[in-house]
PDB file of N, CA and C in Angstrom:
ATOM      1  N   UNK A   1       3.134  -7.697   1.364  1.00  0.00           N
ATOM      2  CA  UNK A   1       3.877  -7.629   0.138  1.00  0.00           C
ATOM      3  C   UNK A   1       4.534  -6.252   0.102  1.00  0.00           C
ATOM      4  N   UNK A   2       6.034  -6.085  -0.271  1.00  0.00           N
ATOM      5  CA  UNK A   2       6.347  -5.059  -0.508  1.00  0.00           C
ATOM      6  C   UNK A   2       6.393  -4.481  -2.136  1.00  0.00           C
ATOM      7  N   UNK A   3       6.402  -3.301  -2.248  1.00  0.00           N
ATOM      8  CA  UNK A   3       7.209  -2.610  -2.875  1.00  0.00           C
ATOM      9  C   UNK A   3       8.010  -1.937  -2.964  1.00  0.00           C
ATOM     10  N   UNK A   4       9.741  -2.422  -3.884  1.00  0.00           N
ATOM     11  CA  UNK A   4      10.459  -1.794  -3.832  1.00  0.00           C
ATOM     12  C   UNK A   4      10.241  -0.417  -4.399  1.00  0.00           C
ATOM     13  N   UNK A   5      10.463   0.480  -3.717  1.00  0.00           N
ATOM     14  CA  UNK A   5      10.417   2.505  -4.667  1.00  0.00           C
ATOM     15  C   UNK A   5      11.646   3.079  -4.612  1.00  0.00           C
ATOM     16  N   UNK A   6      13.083   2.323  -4.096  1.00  0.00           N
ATOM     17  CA  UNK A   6      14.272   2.581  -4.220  1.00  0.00           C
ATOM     18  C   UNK A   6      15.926   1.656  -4.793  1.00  0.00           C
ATOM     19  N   UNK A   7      16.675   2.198  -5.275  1.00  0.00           N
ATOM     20  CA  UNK A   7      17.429   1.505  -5.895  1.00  0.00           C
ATOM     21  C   UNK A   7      19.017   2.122  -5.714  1.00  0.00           C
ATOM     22  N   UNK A   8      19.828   1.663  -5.366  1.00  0.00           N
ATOM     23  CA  UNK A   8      21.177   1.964  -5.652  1.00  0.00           C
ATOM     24  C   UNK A   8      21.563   2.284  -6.894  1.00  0.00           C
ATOM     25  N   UNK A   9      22.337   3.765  -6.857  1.00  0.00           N
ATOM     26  CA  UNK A   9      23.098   3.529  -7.834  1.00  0.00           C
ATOM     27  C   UNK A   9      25.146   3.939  -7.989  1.00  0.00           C
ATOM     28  N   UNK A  10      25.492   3.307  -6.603  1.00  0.00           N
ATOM     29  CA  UNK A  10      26.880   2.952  -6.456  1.00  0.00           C
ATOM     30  C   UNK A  10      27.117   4.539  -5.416  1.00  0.00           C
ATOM     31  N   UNK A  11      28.184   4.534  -5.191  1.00  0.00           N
ATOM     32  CA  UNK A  11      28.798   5.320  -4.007  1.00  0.00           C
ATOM     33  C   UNK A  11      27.652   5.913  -2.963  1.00  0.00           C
ATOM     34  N   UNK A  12      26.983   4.765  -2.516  1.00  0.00           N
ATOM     35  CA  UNK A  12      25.567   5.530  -1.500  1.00  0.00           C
ATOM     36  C   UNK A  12      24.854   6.593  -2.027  1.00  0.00           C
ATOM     37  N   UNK A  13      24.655   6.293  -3.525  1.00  0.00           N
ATOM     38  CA  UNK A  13      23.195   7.641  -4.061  1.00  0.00           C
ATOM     39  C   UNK A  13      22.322   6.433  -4.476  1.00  0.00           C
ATOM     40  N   UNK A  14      21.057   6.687  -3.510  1.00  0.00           N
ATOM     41  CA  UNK A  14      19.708   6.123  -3.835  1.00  0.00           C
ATOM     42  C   UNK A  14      18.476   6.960  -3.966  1.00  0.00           C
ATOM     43  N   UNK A  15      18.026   6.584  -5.443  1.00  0.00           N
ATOM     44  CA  UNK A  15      16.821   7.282  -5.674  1.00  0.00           C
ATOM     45  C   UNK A  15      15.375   6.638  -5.254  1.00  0.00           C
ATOM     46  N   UNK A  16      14.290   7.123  -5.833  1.00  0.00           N
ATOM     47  CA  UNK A  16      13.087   6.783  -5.545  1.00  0.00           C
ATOM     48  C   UNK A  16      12.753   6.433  -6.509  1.00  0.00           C
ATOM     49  N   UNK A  17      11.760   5.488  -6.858  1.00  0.00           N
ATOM     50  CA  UNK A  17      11.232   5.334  -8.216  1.00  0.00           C
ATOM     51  C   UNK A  17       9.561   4.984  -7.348  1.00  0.00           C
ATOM     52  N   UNK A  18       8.838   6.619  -8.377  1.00  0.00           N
ATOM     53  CA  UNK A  18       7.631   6.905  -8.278  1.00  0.00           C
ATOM     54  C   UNK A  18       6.554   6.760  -9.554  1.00  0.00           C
ATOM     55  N   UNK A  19       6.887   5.217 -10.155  1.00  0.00           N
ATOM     56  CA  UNK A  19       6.295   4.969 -11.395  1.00  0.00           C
ATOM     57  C   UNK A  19       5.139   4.643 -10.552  1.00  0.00           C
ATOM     58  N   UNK A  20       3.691   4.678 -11.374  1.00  0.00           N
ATOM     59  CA  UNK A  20       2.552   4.484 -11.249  1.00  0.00           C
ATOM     60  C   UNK A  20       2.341   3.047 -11.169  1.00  0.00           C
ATOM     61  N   UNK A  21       1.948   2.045  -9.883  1.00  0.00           N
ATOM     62  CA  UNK A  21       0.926   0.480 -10.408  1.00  0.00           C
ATOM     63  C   UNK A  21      -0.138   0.636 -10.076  1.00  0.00           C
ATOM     64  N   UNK A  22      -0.483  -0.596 -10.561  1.00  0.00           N
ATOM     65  CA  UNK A  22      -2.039  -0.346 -10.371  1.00  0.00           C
ATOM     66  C   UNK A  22      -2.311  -2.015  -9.829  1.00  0.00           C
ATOM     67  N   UNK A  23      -3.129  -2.509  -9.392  1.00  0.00           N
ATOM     68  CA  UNK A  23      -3.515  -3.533  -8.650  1.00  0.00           C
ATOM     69  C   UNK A  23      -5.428  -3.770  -8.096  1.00  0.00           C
ATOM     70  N   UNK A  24      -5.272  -5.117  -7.914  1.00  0.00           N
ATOM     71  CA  UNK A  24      -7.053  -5.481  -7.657  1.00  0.00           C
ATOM     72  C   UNK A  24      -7.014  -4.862  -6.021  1.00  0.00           C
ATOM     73  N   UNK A  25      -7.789  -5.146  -5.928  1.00  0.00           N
ATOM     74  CA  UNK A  25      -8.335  -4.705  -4.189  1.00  0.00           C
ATOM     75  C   UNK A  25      -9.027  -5.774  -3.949  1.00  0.00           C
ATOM     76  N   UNK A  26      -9.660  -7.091  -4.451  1.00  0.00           N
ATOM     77  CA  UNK A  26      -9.960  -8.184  -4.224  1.00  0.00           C
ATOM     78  C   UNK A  26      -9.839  -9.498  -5.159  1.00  0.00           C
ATOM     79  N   UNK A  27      -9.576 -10.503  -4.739  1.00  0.00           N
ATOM     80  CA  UNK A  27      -9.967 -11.938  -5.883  1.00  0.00           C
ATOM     81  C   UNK A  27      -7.462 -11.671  -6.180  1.00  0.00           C
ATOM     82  N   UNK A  28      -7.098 -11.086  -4.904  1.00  0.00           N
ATOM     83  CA  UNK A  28      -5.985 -11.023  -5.622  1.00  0.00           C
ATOM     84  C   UNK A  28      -5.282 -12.778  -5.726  1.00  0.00           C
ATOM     85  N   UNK A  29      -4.654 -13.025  -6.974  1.00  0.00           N
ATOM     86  CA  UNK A  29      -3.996 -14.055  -6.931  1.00  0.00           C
ATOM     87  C   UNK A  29      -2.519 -14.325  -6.826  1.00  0.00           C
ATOM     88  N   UNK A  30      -1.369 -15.105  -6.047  1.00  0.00           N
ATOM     89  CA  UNK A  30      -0.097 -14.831  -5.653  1.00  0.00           C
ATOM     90  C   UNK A  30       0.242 -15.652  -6.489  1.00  0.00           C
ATOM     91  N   UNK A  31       1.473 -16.228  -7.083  1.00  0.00           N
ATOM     92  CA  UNK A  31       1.841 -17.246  -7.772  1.00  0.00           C
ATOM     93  C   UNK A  31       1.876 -18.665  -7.224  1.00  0.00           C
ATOM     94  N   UNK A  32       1.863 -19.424  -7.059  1.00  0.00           N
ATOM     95  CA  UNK A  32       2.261 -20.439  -6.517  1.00  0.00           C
ATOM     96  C   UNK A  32       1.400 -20.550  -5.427  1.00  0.00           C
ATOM     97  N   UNK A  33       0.145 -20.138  -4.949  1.00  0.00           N
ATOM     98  CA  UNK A  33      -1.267 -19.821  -4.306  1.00  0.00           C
ATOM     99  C   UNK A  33      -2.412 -19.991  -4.573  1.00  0.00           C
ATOM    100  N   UNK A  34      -3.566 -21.360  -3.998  1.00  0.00           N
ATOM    101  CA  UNK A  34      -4.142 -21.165  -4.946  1.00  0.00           C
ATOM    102  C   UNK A  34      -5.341 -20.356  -4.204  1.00  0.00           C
ATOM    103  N   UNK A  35      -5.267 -19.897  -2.788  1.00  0.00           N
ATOM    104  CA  UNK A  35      -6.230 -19.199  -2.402  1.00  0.00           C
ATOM    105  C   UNK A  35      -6.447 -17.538  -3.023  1.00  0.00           C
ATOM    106  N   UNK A  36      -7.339 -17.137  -2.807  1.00  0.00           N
ATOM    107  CA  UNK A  36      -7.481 -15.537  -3.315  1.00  0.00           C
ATOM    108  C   UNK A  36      -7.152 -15.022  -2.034  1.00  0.00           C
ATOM    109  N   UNK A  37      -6.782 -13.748  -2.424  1.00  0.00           N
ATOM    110  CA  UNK A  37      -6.684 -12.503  -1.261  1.00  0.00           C
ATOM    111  C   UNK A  37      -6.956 -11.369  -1.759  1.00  0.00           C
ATOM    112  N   UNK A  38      -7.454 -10.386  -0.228  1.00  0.00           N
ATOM    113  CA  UNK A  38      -8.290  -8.904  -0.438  1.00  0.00           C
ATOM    114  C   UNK A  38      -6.908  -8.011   0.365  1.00  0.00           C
ATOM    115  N   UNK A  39      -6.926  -7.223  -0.605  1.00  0.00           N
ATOM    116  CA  UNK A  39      -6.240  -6.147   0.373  1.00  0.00           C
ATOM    117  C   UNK A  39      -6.870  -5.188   1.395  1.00  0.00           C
ATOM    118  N   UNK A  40      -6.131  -5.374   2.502  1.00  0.00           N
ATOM    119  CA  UNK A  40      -7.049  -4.903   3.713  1.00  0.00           C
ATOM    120  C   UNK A  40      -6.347  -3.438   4.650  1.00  0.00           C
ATOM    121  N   UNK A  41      -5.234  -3.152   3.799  1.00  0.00           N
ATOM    122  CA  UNK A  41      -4.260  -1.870   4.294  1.00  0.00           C
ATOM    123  C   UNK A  41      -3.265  -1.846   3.306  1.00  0.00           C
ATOM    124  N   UNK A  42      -2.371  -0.956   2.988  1.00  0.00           N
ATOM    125  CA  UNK A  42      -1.513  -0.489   2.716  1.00  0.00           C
ATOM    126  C   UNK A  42      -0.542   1.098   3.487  1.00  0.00           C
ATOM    127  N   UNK A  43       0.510   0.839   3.478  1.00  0.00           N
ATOM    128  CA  UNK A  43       1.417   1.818   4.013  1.00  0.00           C
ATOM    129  C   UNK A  43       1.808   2.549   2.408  1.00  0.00           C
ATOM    130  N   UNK A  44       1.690   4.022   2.548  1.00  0.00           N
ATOM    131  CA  UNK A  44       2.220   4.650   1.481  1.00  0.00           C
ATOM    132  C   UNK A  44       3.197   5.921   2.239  1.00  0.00           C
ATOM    133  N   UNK A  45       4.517   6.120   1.229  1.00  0.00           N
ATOM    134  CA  UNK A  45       5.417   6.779   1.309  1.00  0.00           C
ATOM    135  C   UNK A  45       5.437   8.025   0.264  1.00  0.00           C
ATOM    136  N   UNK A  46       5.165   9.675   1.043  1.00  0.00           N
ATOM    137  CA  UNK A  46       5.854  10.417   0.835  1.00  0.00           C
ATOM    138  C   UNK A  46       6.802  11.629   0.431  1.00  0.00           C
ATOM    139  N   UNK A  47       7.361  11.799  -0.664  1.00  0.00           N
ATOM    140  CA  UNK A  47       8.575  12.295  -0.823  1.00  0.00           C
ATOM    141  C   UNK A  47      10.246  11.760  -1.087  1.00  0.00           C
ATOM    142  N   UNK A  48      11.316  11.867  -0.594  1.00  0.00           N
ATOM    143  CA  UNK A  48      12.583  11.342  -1.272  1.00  0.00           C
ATOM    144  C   UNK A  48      13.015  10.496  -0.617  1.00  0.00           C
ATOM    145  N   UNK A  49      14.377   9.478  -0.585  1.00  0.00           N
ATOM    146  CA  UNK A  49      14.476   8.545  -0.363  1.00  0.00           C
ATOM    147  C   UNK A  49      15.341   9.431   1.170  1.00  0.00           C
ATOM    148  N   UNK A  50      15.832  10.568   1.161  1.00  0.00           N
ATOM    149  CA  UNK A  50      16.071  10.741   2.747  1.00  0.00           C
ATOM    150  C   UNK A  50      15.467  11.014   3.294  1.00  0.00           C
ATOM    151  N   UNK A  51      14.192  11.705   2.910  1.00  0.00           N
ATOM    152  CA  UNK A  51      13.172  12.455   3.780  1.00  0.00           C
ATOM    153  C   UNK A  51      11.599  12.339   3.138  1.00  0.00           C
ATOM    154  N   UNK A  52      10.651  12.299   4.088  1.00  0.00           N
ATOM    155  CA  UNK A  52       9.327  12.376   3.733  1.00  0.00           C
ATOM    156  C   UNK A  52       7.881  12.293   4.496  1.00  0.00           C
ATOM    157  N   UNK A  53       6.982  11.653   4.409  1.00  0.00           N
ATOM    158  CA  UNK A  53       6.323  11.106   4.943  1.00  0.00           C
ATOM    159  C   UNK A  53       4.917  10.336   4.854  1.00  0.00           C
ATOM    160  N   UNK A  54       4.600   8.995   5.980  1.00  0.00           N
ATOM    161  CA  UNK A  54       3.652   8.078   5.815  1.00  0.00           C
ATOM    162  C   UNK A  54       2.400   8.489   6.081  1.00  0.00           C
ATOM    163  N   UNK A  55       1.712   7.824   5.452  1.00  0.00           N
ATOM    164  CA  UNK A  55       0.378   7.392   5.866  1.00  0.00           C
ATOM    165  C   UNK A  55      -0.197   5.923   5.844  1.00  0.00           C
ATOM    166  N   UNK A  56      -0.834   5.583   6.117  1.00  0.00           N
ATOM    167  CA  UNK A  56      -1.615   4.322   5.806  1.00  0.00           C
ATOM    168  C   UNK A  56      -3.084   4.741   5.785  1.00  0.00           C
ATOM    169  N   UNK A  57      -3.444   3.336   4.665  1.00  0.00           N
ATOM    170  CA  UNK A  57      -4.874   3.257   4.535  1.00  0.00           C
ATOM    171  C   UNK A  57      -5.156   1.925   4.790  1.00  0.00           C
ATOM    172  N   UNK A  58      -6.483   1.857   5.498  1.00  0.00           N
ATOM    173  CA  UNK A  58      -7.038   0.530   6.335  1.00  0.00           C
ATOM    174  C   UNK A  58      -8.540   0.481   5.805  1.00  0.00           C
ATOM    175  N   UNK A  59      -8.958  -0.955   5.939  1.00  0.00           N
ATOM    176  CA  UNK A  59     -10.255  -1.288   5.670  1.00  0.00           C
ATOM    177  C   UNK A  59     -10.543  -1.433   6.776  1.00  0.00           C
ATOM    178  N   UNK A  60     -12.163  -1.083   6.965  1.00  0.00           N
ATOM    179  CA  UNK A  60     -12.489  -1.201   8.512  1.00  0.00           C
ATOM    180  C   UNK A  60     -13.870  -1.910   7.837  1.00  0.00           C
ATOM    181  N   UNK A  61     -15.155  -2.094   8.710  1.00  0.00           N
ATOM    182  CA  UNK A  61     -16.295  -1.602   8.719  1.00  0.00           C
ATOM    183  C   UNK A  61     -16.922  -0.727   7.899  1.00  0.00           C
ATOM    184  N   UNK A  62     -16.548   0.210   8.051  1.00  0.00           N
ATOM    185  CA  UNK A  62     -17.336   1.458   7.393  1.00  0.00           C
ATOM    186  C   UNK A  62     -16.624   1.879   6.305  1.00  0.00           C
ATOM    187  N   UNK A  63     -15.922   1.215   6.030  1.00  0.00           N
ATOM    188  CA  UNK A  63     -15.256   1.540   4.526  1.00  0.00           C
ATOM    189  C   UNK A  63     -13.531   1.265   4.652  1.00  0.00           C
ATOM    190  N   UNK A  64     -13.051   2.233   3.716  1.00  0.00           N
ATOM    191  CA  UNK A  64     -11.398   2.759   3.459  1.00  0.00           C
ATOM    192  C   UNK A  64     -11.108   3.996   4.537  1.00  0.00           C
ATOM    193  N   UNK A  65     -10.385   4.110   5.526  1.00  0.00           N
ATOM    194  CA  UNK A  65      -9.756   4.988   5.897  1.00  0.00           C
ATOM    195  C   UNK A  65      -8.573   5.452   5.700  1.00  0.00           C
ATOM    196  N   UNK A  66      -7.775   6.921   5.663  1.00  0.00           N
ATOM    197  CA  UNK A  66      -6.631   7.307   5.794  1.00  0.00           C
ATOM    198  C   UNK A  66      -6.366   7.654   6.783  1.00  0.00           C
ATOM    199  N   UNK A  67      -5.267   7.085   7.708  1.00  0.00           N
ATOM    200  CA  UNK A  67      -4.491   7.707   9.040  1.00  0.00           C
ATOM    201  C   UNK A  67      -3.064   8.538   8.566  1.00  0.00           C
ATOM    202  N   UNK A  68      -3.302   9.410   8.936  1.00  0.00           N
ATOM    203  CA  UNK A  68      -2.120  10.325   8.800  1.00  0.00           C
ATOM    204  C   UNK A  68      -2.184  10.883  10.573  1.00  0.00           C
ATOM    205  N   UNK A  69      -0.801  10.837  10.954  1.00  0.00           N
ATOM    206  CA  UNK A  69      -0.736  11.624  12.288  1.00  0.00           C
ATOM    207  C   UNK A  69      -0.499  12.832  12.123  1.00  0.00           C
ATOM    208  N   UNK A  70      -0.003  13.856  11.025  1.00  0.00           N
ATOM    209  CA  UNK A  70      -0.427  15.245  10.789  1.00  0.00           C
ATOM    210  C   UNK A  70      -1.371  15.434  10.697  1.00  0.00           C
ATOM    211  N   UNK A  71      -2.670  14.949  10.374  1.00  0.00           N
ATOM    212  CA  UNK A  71      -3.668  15.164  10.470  1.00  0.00           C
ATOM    213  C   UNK A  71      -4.528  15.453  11.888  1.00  0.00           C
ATOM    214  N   UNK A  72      -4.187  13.977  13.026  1.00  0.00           N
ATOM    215  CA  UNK A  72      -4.869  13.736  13.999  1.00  0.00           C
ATOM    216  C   UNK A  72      -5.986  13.151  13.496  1.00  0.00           C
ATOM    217  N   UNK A  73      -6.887  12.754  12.466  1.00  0.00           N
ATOM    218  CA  UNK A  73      -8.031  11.936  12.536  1.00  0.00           C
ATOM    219  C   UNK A  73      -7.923  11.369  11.584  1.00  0.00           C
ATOM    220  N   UNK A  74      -9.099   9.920  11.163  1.00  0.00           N
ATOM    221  CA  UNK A  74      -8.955   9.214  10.169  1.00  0.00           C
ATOM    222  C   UNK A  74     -10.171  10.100   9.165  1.00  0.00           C
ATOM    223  N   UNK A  75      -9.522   9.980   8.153  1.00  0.00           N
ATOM    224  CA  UNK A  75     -10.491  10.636   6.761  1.00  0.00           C
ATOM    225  C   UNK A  75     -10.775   9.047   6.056  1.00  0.00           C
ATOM    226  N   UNK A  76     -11.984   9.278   5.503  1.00  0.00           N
ATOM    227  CA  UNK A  76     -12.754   8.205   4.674  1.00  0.00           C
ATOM    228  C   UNK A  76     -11.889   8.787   3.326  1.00  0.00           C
ATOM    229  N   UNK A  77     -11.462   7.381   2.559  1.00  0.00           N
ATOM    230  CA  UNK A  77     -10.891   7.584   1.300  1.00  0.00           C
ATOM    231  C   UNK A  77     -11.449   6.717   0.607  1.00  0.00           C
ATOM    232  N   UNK A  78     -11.473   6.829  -0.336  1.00  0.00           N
ATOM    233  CA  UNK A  78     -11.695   6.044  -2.056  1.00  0.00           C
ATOM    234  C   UNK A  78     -10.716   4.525  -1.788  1.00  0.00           C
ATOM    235  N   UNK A  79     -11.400   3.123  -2.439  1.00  0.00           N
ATOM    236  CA  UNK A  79     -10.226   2.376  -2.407  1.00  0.00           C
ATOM    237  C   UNK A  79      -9.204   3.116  -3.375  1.00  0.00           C
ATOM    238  N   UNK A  80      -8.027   2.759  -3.325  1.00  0.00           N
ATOM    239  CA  UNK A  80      -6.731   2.655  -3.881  1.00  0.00           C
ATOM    240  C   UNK A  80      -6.708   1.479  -5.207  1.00  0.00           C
ATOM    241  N   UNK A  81      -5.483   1.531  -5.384  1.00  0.00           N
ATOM    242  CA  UNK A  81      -4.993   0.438  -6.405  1.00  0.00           C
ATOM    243  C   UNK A  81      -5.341   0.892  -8.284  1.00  0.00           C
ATOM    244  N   UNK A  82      -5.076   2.264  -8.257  1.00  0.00           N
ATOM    245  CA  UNK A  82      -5.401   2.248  -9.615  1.00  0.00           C
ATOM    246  C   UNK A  82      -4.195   3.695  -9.479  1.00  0.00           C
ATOM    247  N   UNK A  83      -2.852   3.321 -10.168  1.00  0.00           N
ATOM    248  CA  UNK A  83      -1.990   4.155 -10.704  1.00  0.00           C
ATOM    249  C   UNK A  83      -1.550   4.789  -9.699  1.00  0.00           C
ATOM    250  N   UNK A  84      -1.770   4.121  -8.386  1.00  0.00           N
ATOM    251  CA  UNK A  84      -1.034   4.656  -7.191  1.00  0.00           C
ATOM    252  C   UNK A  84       0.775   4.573  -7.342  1.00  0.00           C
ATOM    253  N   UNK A  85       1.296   5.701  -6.402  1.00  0.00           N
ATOM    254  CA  UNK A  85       2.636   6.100  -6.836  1.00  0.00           C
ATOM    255  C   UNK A  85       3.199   6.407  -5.935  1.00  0.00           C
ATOM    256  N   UNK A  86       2.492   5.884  -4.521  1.00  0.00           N
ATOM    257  CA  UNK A  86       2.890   6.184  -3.364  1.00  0.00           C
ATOM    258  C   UNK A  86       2.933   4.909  -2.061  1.00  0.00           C
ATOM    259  N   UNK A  87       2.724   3.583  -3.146  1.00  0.00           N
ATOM    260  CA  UNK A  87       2.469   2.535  -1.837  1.00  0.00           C
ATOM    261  C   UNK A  87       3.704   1.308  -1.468  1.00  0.00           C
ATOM    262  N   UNK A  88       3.781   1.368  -0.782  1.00  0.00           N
ATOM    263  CA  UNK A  88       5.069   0.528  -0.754  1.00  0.00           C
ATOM    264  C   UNK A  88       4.786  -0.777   0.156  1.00  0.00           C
ATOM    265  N   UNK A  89       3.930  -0.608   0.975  1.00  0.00           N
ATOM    266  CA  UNK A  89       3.283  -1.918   1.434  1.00  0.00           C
ATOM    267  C   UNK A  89       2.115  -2.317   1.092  1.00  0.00           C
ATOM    268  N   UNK A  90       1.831  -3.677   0.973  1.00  0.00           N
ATOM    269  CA  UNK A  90       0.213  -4.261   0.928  1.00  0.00           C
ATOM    270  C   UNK A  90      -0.071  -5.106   1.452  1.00  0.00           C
ATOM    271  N   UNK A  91      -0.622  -5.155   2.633  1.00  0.00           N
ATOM    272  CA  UNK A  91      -1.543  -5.638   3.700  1.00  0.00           C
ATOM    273  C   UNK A  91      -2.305  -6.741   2.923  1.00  0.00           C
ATOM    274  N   UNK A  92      -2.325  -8.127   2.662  1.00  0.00           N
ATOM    275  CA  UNK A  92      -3.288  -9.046   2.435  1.00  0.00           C
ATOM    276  C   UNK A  92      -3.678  -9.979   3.170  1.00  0.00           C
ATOM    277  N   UNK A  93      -4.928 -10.431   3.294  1.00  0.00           N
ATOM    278  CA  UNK A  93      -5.799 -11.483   4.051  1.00  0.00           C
ATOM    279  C   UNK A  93      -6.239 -12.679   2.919  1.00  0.00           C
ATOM    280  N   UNK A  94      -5.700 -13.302   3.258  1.00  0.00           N
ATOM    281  CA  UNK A  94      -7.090 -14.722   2.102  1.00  0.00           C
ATOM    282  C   UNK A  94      -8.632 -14.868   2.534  1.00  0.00           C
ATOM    283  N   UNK A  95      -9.076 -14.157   1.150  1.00  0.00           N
ATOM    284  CA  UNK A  95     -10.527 -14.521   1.504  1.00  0.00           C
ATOM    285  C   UNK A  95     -11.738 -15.118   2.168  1.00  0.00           C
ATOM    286  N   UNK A  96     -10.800 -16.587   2.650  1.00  0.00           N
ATOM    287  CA  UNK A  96     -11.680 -17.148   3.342  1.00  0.00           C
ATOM    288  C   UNK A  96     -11.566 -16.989   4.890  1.00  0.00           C
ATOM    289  N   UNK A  97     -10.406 -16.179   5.231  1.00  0.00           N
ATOM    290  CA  UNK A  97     -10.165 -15.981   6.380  1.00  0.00           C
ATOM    291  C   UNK A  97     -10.926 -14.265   6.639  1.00  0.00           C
ATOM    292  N   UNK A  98     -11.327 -13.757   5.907  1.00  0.00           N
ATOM    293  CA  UNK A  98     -11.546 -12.102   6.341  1.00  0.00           C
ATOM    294  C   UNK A  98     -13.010 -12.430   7.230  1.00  0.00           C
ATOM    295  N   UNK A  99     -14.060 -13.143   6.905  1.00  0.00           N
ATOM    296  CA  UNK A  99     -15.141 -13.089   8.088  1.00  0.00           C
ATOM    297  C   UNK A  99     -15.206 -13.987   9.067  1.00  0.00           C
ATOM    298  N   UNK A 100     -14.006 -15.182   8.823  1.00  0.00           N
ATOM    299  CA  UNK A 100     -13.775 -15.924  10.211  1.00  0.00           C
ATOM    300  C   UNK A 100     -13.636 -16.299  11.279  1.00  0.00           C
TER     301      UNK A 100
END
């Protein structure tokens, strides 16, 4: 699933829009779906719409990780999904498929 965080506004100026959502991390429901899904990664963006930079966070085993390649290693993080302002992708699995 994406999120849009940018928008035209005529002669090639596009901004960012860094409003806060917030979202489940499990039992998620899609419209027109009647299975549930867990979020199992997200890609977050950043800084401005010319310049910035990613990270992602992944569910593993042992929890939530953050990969950042400025970093060089994965750091254990907190789940996400509460007033985040930085995610623009979301990684989902349907429930009945995550221990399959």
């Amino acid at each position: 699933m994406e999120v849009v965080r940018a928008r035209a506004h005529g002669n090639n100026f596009w901004s960012k829009n860094t409003a806060s959502i917030s979202f489940p991390i499990t039992d998620v429901k899609l419209p027109g779906f009647s299975r549930s899904y867990r979020v199992v990664g997200t890609c977050h963006h950043r800084g401005t719409v010319n310049s910035g930079h990613w990270i992602t966070k992944v569910l593993t085993n042992g929890g939530w990780h953050e990969l950042d390649d400025l970093v060089g290693k994965s750091l254990v993080t907190s789940p996400h999904g509460v007033s985040d302002d930085s995610v623009t992708i979301i990684l989902l699995i349907a429930e009945d498929k995550l221990h399959a």
